[in-house]
C-alpha atoms as a PDB file:
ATOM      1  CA  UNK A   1      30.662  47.566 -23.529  1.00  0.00           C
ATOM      2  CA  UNK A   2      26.892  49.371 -24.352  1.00  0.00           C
ATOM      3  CA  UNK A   3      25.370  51.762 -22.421  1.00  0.00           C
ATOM      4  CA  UNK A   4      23.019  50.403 -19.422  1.00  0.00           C
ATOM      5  CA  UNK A   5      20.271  48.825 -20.645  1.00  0.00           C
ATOM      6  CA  UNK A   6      17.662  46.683 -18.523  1.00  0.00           C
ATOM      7  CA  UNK A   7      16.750  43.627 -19.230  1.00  0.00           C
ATOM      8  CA  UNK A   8      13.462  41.337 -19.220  1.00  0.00           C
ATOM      9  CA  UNK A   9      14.324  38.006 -18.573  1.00  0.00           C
ATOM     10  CA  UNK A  10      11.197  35.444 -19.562  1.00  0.00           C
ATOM     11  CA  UNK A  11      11.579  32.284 -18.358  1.00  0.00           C
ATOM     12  CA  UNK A  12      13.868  32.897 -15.292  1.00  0.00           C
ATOM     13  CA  UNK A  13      12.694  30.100 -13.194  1.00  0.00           C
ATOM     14  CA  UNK A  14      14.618  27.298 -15.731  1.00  0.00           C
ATOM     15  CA  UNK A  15      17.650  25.814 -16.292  1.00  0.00           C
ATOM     16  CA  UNK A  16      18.534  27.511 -19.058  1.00  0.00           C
ATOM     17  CA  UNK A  17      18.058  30.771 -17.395  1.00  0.00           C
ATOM     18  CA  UNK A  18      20.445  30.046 -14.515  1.00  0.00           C
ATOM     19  CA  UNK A  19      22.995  30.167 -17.404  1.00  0.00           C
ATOM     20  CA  UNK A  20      21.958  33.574 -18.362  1.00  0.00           C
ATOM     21  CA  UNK A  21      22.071  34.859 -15.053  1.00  0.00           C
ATOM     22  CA  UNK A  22      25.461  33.426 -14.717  1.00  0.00           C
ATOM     23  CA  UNK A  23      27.004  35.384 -17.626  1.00  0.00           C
ATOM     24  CA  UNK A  24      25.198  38.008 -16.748  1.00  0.00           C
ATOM     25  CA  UNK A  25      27.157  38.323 -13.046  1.00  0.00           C
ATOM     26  CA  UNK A  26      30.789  37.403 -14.718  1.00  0.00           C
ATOM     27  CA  UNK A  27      30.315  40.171 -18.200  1.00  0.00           C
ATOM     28  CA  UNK A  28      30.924  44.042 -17.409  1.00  0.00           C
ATOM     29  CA  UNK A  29      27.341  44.415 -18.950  1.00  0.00           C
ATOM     30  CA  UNK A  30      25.505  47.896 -17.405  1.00  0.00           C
ATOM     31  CA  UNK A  31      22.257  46.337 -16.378  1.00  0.00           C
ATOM     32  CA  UNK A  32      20.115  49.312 -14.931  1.00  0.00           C
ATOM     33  CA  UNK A  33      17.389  46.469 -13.699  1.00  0.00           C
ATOM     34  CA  UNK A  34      16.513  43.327 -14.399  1.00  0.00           C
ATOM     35  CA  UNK A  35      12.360  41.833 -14.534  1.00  0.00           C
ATOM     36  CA  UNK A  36      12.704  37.882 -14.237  1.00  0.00           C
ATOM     37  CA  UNK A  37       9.189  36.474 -15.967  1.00  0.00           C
ATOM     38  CA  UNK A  38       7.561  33.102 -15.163  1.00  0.00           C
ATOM     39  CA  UNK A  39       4.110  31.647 -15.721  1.00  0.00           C
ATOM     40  CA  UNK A  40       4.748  29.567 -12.404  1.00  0.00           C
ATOM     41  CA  UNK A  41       3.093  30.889  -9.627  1.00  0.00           C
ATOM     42  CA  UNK A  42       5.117  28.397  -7.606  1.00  0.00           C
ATOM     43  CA  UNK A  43       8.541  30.666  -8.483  1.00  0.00           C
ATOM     44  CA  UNK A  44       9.942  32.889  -6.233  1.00  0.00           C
ATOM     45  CA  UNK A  45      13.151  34.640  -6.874  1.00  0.00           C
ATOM     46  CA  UNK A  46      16.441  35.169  -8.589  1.00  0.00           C
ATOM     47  CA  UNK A  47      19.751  36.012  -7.913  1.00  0.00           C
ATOM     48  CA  UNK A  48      22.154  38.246  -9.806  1.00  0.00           C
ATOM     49  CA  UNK A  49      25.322  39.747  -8.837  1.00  0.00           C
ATOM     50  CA  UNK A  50      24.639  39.370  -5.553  1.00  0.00           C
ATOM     51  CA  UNK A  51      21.283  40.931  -5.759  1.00  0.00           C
ATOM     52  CA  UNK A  52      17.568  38.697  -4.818  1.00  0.00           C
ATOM     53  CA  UNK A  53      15.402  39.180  -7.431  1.00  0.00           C
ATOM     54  CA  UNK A  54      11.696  38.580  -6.877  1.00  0.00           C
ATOM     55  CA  UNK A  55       9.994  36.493  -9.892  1.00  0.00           C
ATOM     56  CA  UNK A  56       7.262  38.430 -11.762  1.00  0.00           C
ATOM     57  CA  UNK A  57       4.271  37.086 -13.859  1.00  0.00           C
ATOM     58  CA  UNK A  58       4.908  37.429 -17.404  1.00  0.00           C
ATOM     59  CA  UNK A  59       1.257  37.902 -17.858  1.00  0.00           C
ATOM     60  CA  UNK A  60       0.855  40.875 -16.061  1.00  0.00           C
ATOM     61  CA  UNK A  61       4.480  42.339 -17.236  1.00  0.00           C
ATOM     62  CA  UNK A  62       4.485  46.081 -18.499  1.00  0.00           C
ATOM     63  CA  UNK A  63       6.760  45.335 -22.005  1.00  0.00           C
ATOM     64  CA  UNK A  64       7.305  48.899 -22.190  1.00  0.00           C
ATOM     65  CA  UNK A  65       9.882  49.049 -19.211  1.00  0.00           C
ATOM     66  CA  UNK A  66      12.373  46.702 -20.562  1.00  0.00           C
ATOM     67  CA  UNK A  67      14.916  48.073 -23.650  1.00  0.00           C
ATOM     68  CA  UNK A  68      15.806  44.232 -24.382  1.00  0.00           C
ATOM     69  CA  UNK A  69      13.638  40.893 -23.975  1.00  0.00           C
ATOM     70  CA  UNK A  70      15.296  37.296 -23.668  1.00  0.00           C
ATOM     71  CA  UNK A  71      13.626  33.898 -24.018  1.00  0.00           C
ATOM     72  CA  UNK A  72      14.919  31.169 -22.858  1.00  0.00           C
ATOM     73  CA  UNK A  73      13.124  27.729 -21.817  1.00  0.00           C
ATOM     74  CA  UNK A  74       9.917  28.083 -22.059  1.00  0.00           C
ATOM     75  CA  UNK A  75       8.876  28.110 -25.742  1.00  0.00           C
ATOM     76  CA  UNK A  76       5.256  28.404 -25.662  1.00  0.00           C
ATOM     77  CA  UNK A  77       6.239  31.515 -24.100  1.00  0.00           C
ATOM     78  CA  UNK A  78       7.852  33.151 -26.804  1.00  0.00           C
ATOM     79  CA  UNK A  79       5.402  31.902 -29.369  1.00  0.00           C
ATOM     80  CA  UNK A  80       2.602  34.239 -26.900  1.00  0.00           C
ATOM     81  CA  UNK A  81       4.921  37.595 -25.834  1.00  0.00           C
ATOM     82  CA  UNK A  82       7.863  38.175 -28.332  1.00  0.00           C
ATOM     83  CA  UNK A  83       5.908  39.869 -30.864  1.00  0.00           C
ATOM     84  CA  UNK A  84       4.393  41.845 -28.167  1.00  0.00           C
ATOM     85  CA  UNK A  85       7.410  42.392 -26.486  1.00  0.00           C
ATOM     86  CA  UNK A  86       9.090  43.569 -30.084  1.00  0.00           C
ATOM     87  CA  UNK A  87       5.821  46.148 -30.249  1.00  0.00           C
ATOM     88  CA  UNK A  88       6.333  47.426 -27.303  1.00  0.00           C
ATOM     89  CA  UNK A  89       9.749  48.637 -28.418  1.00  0.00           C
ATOM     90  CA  UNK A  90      11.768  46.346 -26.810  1.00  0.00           C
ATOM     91  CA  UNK A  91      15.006  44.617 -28.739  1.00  0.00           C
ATOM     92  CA  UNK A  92      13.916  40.570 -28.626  1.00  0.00           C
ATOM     93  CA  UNK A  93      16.499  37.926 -28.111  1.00  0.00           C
ATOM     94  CA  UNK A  94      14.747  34.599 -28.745  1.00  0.00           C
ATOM     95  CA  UNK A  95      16.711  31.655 -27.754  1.00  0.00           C
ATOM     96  CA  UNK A  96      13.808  29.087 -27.462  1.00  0.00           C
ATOM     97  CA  UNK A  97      13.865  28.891 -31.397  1.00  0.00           C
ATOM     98  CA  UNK A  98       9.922  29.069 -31.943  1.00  0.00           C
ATOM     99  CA  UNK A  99       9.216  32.475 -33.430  1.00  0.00           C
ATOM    100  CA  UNK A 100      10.018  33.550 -36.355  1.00  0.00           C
ATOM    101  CA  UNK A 101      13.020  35.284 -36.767  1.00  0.00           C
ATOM    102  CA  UNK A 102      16.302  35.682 -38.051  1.00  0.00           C
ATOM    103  CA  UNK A 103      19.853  36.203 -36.739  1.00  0.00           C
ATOM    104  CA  UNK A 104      21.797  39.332 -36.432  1.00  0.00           C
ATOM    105  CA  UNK A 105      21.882  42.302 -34.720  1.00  0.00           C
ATOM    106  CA  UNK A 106      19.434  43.425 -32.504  1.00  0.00           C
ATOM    107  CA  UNK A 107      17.332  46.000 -32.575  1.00  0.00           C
ATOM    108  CA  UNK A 108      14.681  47.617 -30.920  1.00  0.00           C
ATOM    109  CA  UNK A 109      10.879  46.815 -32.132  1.00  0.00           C
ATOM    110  CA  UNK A 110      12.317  43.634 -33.885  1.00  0.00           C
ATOM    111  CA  UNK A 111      12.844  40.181 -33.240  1.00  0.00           C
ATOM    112  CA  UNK A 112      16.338  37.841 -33.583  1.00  0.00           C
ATOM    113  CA  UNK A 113      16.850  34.315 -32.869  1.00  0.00           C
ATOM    114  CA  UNK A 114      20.312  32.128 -32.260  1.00  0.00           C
ATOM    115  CA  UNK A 115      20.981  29.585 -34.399  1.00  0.00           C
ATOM    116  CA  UNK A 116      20.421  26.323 -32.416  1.00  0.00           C
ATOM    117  CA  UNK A 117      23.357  25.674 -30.024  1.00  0.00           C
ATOM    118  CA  UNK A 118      24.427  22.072 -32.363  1.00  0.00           C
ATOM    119  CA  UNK A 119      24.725  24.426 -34.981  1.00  0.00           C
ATOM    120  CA  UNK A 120      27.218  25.969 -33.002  1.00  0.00           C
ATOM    121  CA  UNK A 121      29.410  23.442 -32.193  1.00  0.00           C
ATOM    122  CA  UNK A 122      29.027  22.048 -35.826  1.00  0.00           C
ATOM    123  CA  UNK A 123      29.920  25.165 -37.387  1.00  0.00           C
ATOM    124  CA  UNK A 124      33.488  25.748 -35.763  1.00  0.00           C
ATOM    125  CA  UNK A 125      35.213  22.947 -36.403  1.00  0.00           C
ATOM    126  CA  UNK A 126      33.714  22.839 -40.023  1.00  0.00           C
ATOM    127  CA  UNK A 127      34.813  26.220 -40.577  1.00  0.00           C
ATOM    128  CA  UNK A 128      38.439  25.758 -39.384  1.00  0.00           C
ATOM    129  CA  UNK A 129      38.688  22.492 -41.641  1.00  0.00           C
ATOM    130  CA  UNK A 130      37.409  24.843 -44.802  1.00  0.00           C
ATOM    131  CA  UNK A 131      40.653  27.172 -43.863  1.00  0.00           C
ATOM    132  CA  UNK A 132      42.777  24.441 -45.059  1.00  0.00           C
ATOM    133  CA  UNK A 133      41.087  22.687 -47.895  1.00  0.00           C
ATOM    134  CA  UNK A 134      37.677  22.118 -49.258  1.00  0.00           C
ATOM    135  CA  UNK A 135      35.449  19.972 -47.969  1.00  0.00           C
ATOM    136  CA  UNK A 136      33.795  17.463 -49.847  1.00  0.00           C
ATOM    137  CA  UNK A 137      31.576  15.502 -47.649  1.00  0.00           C
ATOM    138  CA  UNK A 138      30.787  16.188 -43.574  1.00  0.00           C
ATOM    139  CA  UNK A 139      28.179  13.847 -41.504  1.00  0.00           C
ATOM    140  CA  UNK A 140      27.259  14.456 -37.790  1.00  0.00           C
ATOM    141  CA  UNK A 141      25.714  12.286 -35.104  1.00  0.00           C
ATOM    142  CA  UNK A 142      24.472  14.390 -32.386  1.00  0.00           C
ATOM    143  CA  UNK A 143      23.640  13.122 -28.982  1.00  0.00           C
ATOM    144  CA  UNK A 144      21.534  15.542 -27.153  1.00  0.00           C
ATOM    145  CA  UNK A 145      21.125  15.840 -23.222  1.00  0.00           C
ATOM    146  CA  UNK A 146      17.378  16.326 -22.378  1.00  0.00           C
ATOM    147  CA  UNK A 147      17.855  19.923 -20.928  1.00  0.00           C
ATOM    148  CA  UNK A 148      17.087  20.871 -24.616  1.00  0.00           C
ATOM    149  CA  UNK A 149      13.583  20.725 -23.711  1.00  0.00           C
ATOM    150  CA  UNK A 150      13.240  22.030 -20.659  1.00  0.00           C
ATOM    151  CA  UNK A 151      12.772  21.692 -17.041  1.00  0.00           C
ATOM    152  CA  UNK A 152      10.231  18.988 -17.557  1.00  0.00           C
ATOM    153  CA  UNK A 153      12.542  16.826 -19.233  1.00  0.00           C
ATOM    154  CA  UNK A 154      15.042  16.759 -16.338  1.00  0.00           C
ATOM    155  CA  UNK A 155      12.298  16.271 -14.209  1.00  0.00           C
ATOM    156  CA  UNK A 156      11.146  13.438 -16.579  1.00  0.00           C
ATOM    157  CA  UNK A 157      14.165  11.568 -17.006  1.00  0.00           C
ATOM    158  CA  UNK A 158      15.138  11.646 -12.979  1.00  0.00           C
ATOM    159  CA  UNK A 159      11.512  10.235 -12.745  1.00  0.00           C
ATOM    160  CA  UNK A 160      12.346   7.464 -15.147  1.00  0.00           C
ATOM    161  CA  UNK A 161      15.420   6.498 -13.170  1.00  0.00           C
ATOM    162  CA  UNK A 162      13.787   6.475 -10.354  1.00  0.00           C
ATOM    163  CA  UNK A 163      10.981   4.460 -11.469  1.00  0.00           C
ATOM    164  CA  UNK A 164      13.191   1.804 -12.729  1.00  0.00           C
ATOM    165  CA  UNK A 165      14.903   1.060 -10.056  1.00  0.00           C
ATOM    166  CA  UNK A 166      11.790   0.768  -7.781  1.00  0.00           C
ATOM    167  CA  UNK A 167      10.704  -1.716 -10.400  1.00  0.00           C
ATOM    168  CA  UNK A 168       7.467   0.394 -11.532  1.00  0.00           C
ATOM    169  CA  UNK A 169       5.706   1.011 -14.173  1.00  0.00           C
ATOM    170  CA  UNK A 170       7.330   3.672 -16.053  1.00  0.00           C
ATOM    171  CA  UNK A 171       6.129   6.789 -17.306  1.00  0.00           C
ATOM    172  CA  UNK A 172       6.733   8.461 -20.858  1.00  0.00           C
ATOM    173  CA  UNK A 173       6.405  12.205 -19.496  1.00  0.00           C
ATOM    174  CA  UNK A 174       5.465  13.396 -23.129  1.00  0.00           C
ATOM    175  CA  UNK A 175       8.326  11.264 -24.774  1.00  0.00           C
ATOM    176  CA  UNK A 176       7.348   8.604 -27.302  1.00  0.00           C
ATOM    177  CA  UNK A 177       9.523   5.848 -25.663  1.00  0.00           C
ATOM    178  CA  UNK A 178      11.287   5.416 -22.262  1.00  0.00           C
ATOM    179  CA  UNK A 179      13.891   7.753 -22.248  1.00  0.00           C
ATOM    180  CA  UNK A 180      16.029   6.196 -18.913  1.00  0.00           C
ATOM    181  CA  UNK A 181      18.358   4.005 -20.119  1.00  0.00           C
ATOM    182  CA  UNK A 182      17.574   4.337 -23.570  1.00  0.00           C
ATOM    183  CA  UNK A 183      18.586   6.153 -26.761  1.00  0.00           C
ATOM    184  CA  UNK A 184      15.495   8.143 -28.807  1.00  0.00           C
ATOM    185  CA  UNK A 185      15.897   9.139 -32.480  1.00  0.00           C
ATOM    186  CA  UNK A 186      14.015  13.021 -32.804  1.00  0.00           C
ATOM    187  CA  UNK A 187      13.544  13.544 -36.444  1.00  0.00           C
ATOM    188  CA  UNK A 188      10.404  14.061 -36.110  1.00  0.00           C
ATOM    189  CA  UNK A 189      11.031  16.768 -33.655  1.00  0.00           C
ATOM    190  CA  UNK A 190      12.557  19.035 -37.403  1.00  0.00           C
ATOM    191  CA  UNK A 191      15.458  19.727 -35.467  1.00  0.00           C
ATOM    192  CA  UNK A 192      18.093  17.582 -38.338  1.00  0.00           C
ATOM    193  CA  UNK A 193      16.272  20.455 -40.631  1.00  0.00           C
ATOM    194  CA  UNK A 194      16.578  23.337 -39.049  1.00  0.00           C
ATOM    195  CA  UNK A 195      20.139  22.455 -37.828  1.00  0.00           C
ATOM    196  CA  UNK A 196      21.017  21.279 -41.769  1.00  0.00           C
ATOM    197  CA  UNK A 197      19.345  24.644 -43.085  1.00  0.00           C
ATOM    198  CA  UNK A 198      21.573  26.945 -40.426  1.00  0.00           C
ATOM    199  CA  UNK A 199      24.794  25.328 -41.320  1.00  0.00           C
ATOM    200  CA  UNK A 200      23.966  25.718 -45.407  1.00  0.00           C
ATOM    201  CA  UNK A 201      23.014  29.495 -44.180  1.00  0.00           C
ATOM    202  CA  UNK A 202      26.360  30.444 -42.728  1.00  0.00           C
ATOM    203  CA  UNK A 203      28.502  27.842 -45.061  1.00  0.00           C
ATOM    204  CA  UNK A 204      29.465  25.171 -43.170  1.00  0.00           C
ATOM    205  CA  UNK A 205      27.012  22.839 -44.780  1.00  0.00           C
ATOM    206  CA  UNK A 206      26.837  18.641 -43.390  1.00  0.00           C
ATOM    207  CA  UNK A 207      25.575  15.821 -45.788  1.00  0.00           C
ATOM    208  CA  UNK A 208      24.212  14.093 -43.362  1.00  0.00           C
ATOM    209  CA  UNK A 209      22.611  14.672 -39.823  1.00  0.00           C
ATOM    210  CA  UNK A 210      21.620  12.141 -36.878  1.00  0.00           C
ATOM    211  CA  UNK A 211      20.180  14.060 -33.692  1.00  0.00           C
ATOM    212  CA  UNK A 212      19.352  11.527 -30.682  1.00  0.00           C
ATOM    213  CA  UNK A 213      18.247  12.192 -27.012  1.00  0.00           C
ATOM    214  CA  UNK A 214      20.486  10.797 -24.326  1.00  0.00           C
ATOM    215  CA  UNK A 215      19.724  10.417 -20.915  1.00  0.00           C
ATOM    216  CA  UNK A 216      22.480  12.723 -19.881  1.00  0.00           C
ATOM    217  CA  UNK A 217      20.709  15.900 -18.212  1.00  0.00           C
ATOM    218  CA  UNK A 218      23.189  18.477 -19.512  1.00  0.00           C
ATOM    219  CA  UNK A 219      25.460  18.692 -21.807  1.00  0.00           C
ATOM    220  CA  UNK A 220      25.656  17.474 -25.992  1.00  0.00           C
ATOM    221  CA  UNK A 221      28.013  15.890 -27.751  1.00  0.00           C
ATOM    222  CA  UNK A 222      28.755  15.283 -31.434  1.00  0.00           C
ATOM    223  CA  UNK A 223      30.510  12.293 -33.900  1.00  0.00           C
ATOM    224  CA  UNK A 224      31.932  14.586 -36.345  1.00  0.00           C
ATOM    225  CA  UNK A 225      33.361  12.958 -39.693  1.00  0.00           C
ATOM    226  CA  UNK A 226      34.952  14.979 -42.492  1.00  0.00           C
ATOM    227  CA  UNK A 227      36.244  13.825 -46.407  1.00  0.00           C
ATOM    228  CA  UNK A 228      38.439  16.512 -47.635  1.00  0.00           C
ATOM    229  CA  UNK A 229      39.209  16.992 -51.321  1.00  0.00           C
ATOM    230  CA  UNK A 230      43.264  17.093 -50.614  1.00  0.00           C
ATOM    231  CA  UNK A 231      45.239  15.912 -48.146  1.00  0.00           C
ATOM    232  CA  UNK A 232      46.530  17.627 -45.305  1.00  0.00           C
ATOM    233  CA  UNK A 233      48.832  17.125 -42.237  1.00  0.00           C
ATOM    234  CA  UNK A 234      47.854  16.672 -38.406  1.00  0.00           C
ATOM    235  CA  UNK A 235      50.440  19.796 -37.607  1.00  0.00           C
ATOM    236  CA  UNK A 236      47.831  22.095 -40.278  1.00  0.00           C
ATOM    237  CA  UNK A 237      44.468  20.610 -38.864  1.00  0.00           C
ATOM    238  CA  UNK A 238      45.895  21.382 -34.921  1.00  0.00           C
ATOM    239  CA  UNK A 239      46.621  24.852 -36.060  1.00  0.00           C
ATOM    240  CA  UNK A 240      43.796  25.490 -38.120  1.00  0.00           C
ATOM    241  CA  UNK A 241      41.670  24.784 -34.488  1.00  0.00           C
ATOM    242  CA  UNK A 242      44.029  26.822 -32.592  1.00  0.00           C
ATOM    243  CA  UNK A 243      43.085  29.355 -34.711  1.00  0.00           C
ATOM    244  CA  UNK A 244      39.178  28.993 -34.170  1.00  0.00           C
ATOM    245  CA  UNK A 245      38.187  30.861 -30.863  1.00  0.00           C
ATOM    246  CA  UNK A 246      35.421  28.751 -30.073  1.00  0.00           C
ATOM    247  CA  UNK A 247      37.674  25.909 -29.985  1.00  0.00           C
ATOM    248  CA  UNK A 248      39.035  23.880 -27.278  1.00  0.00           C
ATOM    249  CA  UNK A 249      41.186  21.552 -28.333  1.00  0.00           C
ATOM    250  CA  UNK A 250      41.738  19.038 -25.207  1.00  0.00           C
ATOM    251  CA  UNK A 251      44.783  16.999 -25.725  1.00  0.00           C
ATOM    252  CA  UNK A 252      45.831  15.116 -22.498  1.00  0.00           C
ATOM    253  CA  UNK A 253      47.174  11.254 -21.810  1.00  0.00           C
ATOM    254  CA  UNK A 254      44.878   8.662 -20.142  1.00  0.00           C
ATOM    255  CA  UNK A 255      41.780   9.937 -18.628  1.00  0.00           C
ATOM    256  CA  UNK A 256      42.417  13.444 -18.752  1.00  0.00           C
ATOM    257  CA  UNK A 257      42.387  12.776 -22.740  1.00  0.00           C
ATOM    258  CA  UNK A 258      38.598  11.612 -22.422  1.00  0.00           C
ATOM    259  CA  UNK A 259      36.542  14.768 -23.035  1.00  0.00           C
ATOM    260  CA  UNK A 260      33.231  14.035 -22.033  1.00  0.00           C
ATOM    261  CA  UNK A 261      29.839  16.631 -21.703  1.00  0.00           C
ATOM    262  CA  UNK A 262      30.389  16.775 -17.503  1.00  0.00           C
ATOM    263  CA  UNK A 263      33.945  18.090 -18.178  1.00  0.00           C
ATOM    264  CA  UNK A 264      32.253  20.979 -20.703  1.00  0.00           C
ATOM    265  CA  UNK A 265      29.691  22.151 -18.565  1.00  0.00           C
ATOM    266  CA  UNK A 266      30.351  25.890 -16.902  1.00  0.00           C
ATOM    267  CA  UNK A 267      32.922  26.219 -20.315  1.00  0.00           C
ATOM    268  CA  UNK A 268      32.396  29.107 -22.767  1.00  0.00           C
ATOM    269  CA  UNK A 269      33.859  26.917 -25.769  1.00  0.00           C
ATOM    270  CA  UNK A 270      33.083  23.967 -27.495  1.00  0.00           C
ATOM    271  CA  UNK A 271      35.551  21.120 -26.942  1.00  0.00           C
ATOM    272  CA  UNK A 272      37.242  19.322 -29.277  1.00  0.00           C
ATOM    273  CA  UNK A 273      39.009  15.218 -28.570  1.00  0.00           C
ATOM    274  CA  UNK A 274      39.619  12.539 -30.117  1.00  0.00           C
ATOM    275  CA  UNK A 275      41.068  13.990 -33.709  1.00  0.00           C
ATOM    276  CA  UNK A 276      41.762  11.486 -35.986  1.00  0.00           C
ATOM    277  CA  UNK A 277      43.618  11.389 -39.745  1.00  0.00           C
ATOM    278  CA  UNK A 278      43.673   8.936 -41.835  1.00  0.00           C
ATOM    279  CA  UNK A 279      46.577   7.698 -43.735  1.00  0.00           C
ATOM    280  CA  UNK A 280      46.288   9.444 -47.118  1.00  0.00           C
ATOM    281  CA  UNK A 281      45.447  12.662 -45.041  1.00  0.00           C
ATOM    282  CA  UNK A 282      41.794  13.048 -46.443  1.00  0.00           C
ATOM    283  CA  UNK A 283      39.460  11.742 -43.684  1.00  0.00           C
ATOM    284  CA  UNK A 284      39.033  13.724 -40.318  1.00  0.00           C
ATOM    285  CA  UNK A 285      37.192  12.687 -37.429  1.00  0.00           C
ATOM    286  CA  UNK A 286      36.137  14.332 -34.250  1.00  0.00           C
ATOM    287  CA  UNK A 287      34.454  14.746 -31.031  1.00  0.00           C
ATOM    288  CA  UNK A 288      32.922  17.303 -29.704  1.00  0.00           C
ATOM    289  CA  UNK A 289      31.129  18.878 -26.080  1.00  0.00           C
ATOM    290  CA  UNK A 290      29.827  21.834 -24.993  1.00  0.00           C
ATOM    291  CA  UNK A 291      27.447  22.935 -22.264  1.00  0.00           C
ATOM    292  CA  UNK A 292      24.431  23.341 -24.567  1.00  0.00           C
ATOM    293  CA  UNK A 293      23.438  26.030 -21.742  1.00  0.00           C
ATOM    294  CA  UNK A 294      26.204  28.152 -21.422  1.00  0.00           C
ATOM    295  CA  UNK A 295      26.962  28.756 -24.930  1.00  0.00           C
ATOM    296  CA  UNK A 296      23.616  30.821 -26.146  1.00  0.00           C
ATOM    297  CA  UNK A 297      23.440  32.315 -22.966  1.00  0.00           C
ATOM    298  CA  UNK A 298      27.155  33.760 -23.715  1.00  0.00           C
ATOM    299  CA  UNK A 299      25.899  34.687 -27.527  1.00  0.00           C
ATOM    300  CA  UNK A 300      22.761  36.651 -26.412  1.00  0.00           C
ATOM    301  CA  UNK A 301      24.314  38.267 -23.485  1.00  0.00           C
ATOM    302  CA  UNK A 302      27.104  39.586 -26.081  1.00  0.00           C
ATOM    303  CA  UNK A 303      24.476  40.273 -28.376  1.00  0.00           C
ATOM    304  CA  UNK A 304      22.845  42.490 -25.347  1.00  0.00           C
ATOM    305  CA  UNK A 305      25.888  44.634 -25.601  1.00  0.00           C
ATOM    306  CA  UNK A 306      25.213  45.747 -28.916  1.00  0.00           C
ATOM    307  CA  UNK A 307      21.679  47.332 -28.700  1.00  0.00           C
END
């Protein structure tokens, strides 16, 4: 892979971070040292390959030291230190989507983003469809597990659960309605429109877009339904996804059949169930699962490998 490199990791202390570290310890990646960053003075430590980290305040940090810079889970973060980071010299990996950058590859001084992980899993299957006909309408319902925002989410929603079943009052935790037990539509958060405006980017466009919260802690899922303009056989749409590499296509009897976002979570691909056809061979339907963790933490490390 690259030569060593070492790495700032800002953010360490969250969820999304443990999946970093993670593919960090399984990829051949030279890491000459890694700098975990927190604002929480309550963080102590990380652990990779083996190795005990101690946490370090982002604040105080020395930019200059690290050749790359990830964000991960802590937004506000990245809105305050990648652009100092990037003029420091360092190559910025943003996965907390809040500056402003633009995908590619990365390189020192400058700043690159992921596309947002339901782009991802959108994009794959969409793109293996287009290998065997045109499509001429897509629509999407995404269900989204609260790690998408964070540690304080998790925190939230366990709170909620809790609450309820003590029979107290329950408290939002910076959600608009209860989230326990509940469904919440996030327009308003602009995620339809930045996931809508990444999948026109790389060509794998949807008509329509539905993005909920679930209270599922990790893991997303997605309702995928596709019109095609010609008909085409089960035996060409099973290839077509054997084809895509980011593709798991889980085909099992009974329960094993069921994929579900528990059974993703630790897995490098998106997984694909329940395909449908209809009978004039024109209509596909999907489902699909991924750990929304594990699969940017995969893209930047590979990314890392590049600089």
């Amino acid at each position: 892979m690259s030569k060593a490199i070492s790495v700032a990791l800002v953010g360490a202390d969250t969820p999304a971070s443990q999946a970093v570290l993670d593919v960090l310890g399984e990829m051949p990646l030279a890491v000459t040292a890694l700098y975990p960053l927190s604002d929480d003075e309550d963080a102590s430590s990380v652990d990779l390959r083996n190795q005990t980290l101690p946490m370090i305040d982002v604040a105080t940090f020395d930019w200059s030291k690290a050749d790359a810079v990830l964000f991960v889970g802590v937004p506000d973060l990245a809105t305050q230190y990648a652009k100092i980071a990037a003029e420091a010299g360092a190559a910025v990996i943003d996965l907390t989507g809040e500056t402003d950058s633009k995908t590619g590859k990365p390189q020192r001084g400058q700043i690159i983003g992921l596309p947002h992980v339901l782009t991802s899993m959108i994009s794959a299957p969409l793109a293996a469809l287009q290998s065997i006909a045109k499509i001429d309408f897509a629509a999407a319902t995404a269900m989204v597990s609260v790690s998408e925002d964070g540690k304080s989410a998790i925190d939230a929603l366990a709170m909620q659960t809790r609450q309820l079943f003590a029979q107290q009052e329950v408290e939002l935790a910076g959600y608009p309605k209860r989230l326990a037990f509940n469904i919440l539509p996030t327009a308003i958060r602009g995620e339809e429109a930045r996931v809508s405006a990444e999948l026109t980017t790389i060509g794998t466009p949807v008509n329509c877009l539905t993005v909920s919260r679930v209270p599922v802690f990790f893991g997303h899922a997605v309702s995928l339904s596709v019109q095609l303009n010609q008909a085409v056989t089960m035996e060409q749409l099973e290839a077509a996804i054997a084809d895509a590499p980011t593709l798991y296509h889980l085909k099992a009897e009974g329960s094993s059949g069921i994929a579900t976002p528990q059974d993703a979570i630790g897995g490098d691909k998106v997984w694909l169930n329940q395909l449908t056809l209809s009978a004039d061979g024109r209509s596909v339907n999907l489902w699909l699962v991924a750990d929304n963790a594990r699969l940017p933490a995969r893209a930047a490390v590979l990314l890392l490998a590049l600089i």
